[in-house]
PDB file of N, CA and C in Angstrom:
ATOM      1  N   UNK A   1     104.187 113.615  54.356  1.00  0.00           N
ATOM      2  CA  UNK A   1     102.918 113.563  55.058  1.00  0.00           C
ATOM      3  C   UNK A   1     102.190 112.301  54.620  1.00  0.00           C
ATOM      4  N   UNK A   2     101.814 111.414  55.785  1.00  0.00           N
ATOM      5  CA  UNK A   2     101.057 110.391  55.581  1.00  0.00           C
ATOM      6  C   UNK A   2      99.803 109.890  56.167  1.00  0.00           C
ATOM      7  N   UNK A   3      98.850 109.704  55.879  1.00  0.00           N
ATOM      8  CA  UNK A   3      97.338 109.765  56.398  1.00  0.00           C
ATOM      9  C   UNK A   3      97.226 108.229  56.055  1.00  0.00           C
ATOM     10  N   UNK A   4      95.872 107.990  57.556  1.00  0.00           N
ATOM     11  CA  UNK A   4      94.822 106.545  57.059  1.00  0.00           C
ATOM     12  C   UNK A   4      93.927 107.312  57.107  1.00  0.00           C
ATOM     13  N   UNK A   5      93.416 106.733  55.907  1.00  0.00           N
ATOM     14  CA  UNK A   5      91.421 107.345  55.945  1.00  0.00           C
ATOM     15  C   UNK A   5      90.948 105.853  56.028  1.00  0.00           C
ATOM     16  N   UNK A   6      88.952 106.159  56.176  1.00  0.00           N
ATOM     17  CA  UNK A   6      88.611 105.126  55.780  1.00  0.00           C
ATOM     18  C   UNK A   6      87.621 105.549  54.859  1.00  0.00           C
ATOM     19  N   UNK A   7      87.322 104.461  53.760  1.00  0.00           N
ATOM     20  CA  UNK A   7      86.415 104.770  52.736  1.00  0.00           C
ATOM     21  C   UNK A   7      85.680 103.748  52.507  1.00  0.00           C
ATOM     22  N   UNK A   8      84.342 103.803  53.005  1.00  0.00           N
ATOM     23  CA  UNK A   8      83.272 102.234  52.879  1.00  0.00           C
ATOM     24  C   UNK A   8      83.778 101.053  53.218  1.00  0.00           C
ATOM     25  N   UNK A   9      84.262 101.323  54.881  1.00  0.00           N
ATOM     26  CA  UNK A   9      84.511 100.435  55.734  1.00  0.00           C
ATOM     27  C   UNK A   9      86.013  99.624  55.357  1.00  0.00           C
ATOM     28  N   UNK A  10      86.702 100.918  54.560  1.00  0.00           N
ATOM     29  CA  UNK A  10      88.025 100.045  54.233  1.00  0.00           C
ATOM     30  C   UNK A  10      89.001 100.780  54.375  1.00  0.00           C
ATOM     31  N   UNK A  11      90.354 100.608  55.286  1.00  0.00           N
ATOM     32  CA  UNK A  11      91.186 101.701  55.025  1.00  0.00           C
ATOM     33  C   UNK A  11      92.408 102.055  54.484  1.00  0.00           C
ATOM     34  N   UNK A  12      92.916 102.922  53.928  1.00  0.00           N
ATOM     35  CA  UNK A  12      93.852 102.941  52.927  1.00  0.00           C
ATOM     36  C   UNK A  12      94.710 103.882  53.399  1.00  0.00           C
ATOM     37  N   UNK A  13      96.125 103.765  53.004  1.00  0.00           N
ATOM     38  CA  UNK A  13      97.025 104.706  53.218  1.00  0.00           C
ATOM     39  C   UNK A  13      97.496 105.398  52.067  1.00  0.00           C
ATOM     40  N   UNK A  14      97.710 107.022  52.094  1.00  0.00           N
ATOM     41  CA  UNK A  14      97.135 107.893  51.220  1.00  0.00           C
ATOM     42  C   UNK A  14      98.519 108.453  51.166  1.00  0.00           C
ATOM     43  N   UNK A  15      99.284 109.668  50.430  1.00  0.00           N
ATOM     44  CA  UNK A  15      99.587 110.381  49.925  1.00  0.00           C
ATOM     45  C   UNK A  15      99.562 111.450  49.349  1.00  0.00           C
ATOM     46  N   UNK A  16     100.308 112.461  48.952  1.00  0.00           N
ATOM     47  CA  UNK A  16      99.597 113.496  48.736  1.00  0.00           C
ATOM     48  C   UNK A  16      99.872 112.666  46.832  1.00  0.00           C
ATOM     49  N   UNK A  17      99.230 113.160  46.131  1.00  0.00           N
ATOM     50  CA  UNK A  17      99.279 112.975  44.451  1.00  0.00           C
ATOM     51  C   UNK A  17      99.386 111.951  43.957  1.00  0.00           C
ATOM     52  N   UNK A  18      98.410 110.853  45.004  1.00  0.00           N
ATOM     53  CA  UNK A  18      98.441 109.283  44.859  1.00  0.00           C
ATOM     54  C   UNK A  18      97.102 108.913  44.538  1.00  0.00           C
ATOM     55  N   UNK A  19      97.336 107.918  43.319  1.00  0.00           N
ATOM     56  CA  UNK A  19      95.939 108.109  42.524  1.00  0.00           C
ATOM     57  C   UNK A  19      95.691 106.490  42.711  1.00  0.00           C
ATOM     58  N   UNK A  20      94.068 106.058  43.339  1.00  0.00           N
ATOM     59  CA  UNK A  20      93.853 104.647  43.822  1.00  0.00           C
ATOM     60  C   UNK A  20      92.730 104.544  43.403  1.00  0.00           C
ATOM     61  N   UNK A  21      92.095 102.929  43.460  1.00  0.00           N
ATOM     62  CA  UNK A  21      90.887 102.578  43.649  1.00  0.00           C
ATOM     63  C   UNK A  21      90.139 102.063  44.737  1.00  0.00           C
ATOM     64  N   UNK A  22      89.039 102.573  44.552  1.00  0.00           N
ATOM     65  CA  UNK A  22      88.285 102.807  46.264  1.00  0.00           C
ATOM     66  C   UNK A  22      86.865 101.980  45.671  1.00  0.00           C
ATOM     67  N   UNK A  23      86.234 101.509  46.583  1.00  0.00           N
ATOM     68  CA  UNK A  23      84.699 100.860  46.101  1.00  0.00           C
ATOM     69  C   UNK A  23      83.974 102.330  46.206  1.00  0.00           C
ATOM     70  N   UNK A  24      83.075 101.883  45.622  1.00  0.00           N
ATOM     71  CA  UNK A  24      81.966 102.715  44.581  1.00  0.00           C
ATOM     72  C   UNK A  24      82.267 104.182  45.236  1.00  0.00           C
ATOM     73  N   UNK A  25      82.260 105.406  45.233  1.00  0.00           N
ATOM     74  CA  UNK A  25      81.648 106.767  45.690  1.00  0.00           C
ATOM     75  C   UNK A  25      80.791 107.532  45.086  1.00  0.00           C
ATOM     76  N   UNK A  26      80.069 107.902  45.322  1.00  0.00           N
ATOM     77  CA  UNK A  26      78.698 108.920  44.126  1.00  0.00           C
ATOM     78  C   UNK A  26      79.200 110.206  44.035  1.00  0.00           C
ATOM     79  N   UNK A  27      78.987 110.449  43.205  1.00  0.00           N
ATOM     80  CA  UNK A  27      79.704 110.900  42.602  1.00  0.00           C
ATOM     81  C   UNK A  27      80.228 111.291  40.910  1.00  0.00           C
ATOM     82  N   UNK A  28      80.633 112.415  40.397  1.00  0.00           N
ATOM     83  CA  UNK A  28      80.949 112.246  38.734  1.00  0.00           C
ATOM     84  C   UNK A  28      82.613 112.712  38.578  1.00  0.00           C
ATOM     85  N   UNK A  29      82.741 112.319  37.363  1.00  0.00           N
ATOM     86  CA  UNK A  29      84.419 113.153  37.565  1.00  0.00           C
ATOM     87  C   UNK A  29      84.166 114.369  37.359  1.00  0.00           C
ATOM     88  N   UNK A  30      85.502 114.463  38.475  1.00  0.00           N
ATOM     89  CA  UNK A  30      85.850 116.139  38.805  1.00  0.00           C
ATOM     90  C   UNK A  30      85.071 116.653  39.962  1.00  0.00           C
ATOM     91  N   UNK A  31      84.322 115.814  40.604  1.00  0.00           N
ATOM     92  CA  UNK A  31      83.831 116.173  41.906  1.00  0.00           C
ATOM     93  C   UNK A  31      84.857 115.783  42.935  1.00  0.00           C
ATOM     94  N   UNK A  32      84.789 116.860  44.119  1.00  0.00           N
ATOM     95  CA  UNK A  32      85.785 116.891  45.443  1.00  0.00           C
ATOM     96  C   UNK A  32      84.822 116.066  46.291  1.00  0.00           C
ATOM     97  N   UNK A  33      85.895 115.468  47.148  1.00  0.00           N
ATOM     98  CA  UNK A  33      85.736 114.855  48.445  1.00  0.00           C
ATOM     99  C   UNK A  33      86.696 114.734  49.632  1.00  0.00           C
ATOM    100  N   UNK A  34      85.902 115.099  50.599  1.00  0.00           N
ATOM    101  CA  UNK A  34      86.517 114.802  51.710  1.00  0.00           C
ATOM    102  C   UNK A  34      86.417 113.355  52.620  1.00  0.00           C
ATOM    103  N   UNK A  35      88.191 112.852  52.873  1.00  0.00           N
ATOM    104  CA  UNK A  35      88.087 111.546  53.287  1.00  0.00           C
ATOM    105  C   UNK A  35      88.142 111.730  54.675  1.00  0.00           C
ATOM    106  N   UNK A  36      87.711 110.601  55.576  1.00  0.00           N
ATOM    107  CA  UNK A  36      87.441 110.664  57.177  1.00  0.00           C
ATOM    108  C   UNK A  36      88.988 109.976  57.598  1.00  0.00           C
ATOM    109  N   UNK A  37      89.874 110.887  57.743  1.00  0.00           N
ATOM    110  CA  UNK A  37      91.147 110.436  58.680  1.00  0.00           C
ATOM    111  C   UNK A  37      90.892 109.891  59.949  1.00  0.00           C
ATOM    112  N   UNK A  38      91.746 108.410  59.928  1.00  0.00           N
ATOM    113  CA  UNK A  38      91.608 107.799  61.404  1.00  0.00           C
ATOM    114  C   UNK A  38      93.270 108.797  61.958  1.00  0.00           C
ATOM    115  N   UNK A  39      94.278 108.482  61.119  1.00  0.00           N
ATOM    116  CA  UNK A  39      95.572 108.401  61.811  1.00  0.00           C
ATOM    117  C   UNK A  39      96.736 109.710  60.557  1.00  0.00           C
ATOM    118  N   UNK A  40      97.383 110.436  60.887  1.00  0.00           N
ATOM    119  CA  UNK A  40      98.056 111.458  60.182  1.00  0.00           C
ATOM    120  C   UNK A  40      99.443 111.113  60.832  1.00  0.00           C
ATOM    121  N   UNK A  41     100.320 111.207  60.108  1.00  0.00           N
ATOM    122  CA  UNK A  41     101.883 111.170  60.524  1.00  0.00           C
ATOM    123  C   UNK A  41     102.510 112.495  59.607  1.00  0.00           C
ATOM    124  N   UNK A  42     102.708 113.364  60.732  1.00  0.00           N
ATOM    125  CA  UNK A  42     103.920 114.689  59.694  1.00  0.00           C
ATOM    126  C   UNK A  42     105.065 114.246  60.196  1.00  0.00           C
ATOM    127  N   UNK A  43     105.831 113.967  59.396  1.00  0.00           N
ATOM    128  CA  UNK A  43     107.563 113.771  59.970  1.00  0.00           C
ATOM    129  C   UNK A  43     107.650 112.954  61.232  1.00  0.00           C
ATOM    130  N   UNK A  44     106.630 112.339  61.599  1.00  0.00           N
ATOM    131  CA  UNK A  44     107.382 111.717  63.366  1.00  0.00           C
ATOM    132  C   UNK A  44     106.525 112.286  64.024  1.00  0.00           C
ATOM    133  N   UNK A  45     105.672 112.835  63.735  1.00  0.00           N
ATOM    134  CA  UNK A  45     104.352 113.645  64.533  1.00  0.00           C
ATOM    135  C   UNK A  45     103.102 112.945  64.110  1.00  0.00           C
ATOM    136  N   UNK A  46     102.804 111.937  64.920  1.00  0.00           N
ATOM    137  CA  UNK A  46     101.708 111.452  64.950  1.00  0.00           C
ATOM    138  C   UNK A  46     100.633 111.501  65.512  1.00  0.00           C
ATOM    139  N   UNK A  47      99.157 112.119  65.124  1.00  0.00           N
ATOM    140  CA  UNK A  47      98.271 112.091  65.726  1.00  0.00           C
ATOM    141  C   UNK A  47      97.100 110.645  65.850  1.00  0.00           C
ATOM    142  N   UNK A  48      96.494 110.326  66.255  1.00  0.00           N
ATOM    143  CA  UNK A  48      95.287 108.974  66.366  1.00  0.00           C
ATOM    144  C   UNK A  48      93.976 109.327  66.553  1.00  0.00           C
ATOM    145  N   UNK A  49      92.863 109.328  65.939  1.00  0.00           N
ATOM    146  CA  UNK A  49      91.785 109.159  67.041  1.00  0.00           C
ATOM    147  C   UNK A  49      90.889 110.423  66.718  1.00  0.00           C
ATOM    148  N   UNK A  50      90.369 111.152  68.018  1.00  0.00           N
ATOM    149  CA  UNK A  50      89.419 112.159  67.800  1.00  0.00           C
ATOM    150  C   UNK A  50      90.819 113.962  67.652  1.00  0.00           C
ATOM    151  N   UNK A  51      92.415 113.423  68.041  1.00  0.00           N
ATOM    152  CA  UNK A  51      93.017 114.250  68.237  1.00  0.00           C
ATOM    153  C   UNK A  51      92.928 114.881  66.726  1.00  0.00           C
ATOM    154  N   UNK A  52      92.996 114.020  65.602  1.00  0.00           N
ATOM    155  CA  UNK A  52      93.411 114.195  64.350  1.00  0.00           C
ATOM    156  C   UNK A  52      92.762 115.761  63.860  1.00  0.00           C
ATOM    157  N   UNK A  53      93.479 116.253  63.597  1.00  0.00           N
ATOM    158  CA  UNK A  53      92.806 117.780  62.624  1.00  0.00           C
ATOM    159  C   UNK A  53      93.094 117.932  61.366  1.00  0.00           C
ATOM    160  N   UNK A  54      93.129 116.837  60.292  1.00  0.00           N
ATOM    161  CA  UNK A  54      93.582 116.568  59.151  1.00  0.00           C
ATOM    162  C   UNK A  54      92.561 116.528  58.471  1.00  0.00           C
ATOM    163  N   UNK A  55      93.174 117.336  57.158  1.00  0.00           N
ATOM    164  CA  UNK A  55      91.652 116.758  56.161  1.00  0.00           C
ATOM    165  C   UNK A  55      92.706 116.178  55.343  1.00  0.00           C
ATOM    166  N   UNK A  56      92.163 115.323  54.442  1.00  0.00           N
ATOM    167  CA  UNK A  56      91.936 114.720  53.518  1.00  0.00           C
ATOM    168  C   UNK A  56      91.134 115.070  52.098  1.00  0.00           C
ATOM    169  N   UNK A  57      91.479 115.788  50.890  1.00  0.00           N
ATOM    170  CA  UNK A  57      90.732 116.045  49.997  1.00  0.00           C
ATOM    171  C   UNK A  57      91.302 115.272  48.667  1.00  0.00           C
ATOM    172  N   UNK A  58      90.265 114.883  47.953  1.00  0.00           N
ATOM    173  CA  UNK A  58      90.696 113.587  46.746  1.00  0.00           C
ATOM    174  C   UNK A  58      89.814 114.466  45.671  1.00  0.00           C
ATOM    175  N   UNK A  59      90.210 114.187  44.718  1.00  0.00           N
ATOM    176  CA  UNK A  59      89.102 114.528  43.300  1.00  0.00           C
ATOM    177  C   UNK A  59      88.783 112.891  42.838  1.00  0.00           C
ATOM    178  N   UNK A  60      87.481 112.771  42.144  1.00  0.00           N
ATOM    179  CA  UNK A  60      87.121 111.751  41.657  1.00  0.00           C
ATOM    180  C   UNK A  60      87.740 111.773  40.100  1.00  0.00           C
ATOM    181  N   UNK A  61      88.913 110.752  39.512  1.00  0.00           N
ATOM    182  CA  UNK A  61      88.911 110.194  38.492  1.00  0.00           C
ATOM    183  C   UNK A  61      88.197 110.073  37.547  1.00  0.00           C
ATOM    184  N   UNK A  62      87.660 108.846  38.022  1.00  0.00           N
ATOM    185  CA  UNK A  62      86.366 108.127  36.733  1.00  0.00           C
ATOM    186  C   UNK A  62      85.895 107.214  38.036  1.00  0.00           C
ATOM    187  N   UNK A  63      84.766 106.622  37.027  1.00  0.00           N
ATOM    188  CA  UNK A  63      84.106 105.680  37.649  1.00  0.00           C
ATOM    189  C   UNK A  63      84.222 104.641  36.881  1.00  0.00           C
ATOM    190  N   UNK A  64      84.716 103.252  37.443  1.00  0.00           N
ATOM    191  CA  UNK A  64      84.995 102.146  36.233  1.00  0.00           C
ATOM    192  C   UNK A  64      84.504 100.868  37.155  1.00  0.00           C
ATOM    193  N   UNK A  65      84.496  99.760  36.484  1.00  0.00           N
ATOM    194  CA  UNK A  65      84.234  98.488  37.149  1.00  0.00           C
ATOM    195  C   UNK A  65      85.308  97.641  36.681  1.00  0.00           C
ATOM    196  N   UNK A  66      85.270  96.600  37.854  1.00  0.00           N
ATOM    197  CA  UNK A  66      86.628  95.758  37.809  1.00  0.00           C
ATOM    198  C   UNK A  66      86.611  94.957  36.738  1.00  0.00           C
ATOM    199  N   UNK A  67      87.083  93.447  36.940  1.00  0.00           N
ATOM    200  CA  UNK A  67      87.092  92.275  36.221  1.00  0.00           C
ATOM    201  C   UNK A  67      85.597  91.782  36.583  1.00  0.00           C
ATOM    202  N   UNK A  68      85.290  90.571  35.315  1.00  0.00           N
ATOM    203  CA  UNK A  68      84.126  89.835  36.023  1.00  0.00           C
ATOM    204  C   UNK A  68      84.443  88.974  36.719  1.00  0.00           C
ATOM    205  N   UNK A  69      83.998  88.470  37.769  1.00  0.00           N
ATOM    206  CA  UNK A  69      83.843  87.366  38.396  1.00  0.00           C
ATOM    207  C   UNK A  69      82.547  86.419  38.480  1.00  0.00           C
ATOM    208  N   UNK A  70      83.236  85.213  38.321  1.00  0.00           N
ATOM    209  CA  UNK A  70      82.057  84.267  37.342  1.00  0.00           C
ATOM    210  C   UNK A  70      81.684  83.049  38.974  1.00  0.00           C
ATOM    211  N   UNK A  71      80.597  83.244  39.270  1.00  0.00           N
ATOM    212  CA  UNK A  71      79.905  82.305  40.378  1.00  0.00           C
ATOM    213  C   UNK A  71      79.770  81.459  39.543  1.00  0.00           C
ATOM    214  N   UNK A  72      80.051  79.653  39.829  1.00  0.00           N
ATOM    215  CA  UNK A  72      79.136  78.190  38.745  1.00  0.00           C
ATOM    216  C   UNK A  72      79.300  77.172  39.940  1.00  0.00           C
ATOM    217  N   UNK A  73      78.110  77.017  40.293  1.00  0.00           N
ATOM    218  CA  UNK A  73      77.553  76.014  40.763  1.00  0.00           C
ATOM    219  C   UNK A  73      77.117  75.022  39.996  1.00  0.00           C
ATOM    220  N   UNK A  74      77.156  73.698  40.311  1.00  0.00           N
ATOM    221  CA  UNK A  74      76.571  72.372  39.919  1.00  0.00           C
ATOM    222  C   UNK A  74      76.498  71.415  40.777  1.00  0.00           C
ATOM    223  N   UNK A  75      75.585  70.682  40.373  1.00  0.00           N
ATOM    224  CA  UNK A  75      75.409  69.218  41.676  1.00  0.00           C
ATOM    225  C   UNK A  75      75.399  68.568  40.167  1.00  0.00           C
ATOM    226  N   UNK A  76      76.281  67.380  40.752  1.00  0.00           N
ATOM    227  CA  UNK A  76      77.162  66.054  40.018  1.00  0.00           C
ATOM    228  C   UNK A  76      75.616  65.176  39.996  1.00  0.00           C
ATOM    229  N   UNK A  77      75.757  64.963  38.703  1.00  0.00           N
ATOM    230  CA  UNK A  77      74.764  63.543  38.247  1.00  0.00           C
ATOM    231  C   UNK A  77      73.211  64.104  37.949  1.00  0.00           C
ATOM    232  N   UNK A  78      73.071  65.294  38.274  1.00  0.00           N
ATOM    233  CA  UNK A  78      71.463  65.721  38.768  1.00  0.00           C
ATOM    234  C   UNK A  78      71.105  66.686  37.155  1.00  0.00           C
ATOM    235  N   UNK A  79      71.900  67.413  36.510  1.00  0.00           N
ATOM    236  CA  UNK A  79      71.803  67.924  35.239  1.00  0.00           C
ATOM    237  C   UNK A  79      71.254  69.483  35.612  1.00  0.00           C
ATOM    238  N   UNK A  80      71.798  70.021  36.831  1.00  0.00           N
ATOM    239  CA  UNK A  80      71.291  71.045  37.464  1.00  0.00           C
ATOM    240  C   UNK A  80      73.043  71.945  37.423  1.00  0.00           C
ATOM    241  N   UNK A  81      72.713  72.782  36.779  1.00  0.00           N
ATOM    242  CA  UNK A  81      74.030  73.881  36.868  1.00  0.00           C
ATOM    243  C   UNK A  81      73.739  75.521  36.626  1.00  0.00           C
ATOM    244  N   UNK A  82      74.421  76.189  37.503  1.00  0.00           N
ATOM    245  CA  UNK A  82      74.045  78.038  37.250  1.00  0.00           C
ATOM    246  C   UNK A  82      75.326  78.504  37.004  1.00  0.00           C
ATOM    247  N   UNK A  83      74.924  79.656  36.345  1.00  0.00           N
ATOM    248  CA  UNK A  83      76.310  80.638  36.252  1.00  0.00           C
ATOM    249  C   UNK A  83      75.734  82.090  36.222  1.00  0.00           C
ATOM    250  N   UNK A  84      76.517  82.636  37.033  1.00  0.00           N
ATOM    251  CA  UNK A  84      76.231  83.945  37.570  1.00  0.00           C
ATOM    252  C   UNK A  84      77.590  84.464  37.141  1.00  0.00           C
ATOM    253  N   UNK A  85      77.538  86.068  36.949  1.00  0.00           N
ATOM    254  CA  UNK A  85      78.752  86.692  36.600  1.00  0.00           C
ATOM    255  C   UNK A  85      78.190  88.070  37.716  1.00  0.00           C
ATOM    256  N   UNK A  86      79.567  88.820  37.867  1.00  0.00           N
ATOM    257  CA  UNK A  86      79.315  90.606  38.470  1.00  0.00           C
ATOM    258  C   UNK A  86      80.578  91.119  38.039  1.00  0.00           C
ATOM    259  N   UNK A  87      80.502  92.434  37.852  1.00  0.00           N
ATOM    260  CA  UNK A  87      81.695  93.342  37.821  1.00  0.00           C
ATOM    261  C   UNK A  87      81.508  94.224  38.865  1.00  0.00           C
ATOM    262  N   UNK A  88      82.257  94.376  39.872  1.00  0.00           N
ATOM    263  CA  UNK A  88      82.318  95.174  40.950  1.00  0.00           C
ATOM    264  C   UNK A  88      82.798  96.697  40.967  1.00  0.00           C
ATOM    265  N   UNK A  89      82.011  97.519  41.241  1.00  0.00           N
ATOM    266  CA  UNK A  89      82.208  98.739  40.641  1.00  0.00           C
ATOM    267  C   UNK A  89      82.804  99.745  42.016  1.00  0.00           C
ATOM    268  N   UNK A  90      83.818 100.367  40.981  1.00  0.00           N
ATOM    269  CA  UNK A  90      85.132 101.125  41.765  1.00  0.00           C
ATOM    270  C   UNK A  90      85.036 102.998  40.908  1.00  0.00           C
ATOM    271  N   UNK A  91      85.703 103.185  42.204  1.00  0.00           N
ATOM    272  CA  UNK A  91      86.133 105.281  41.780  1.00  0.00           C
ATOM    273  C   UNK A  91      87.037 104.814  41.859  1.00  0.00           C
ATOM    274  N   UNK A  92      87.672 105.478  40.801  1.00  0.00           N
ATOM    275  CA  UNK A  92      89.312 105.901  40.760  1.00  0.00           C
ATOM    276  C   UNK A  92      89.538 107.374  41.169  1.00  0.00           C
ATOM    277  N   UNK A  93      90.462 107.654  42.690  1.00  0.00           N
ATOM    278  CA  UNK A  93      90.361 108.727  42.505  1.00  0.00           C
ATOM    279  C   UNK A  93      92.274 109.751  43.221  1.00  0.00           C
ATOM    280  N   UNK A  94      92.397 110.663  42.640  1.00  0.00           N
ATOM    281  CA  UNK A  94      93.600 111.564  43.290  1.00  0.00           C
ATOM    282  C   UNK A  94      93.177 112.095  44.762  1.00  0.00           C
ATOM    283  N   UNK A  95      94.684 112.080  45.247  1.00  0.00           N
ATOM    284  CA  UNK A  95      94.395 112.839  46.114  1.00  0.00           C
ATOM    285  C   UNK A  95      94.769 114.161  46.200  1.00  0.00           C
ATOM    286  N   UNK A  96      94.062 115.197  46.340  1.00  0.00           N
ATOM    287  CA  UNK A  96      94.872 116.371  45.459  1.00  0.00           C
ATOM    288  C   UNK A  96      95.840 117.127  46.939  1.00  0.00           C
ATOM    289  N   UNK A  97      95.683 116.340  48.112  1.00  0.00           N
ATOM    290  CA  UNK A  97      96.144 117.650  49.396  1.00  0.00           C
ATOM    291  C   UNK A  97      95.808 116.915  50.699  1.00  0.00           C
ATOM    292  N   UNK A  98      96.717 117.273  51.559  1.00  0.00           N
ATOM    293  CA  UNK A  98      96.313 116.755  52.899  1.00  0.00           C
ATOM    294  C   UNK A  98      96.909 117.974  53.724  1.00  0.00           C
ATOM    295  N   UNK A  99      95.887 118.394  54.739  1.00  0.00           N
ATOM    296  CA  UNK A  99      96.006 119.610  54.967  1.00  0.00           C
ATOM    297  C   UNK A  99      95.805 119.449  57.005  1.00  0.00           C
TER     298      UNK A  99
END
């Protein structure tokens, strides 16, 4: 069994007992969620669209943040330079069932 969901405008292909990272969800660990299926495939049985009658249920992991990524701007000769950093924050989460 294979599902697309989408999760904050991004979509991923799922599994059943497949453990990923998704941008942010609110959320704590050990809280359930249900993901919004675009597309479900059972064996060669594919549904699309509004036909889909699939859920999608994930447990939340953890909540962690990525790498930093470092913004540095400068203009040459002028003695003008910035540096900005972010860590972009992600759920890690299972999927416990697709039903």
């Amino acid at each position: 069994m294979l599902a697309v969901v989408k999760i904050a405008g991004q979509q991923f292909t799922v599994t059943k007992d497949q453990t990923l990272f998704v941008p942010h969800l609110e959320g704590k660990a050990g809280d359930k969620v249900d993901l919004e299926v675009l597309l479900a495939d059972n064996d060669g049985k594919v549904s699309v669209g509004s036909s889909v009658k699939t859920k999608v249920r994930a447990e939340i992991v953890d909540q962690v943040k990525g790498d930093t990524v470092i913004a540095y701007k400068q203009k040459r000769r002028k003695g003008f330079h910035k540096k900005k950093g972010h860590r972009t924050a992600y759920t890690q989460i299972k999927v416990t069932g697709i039903v």
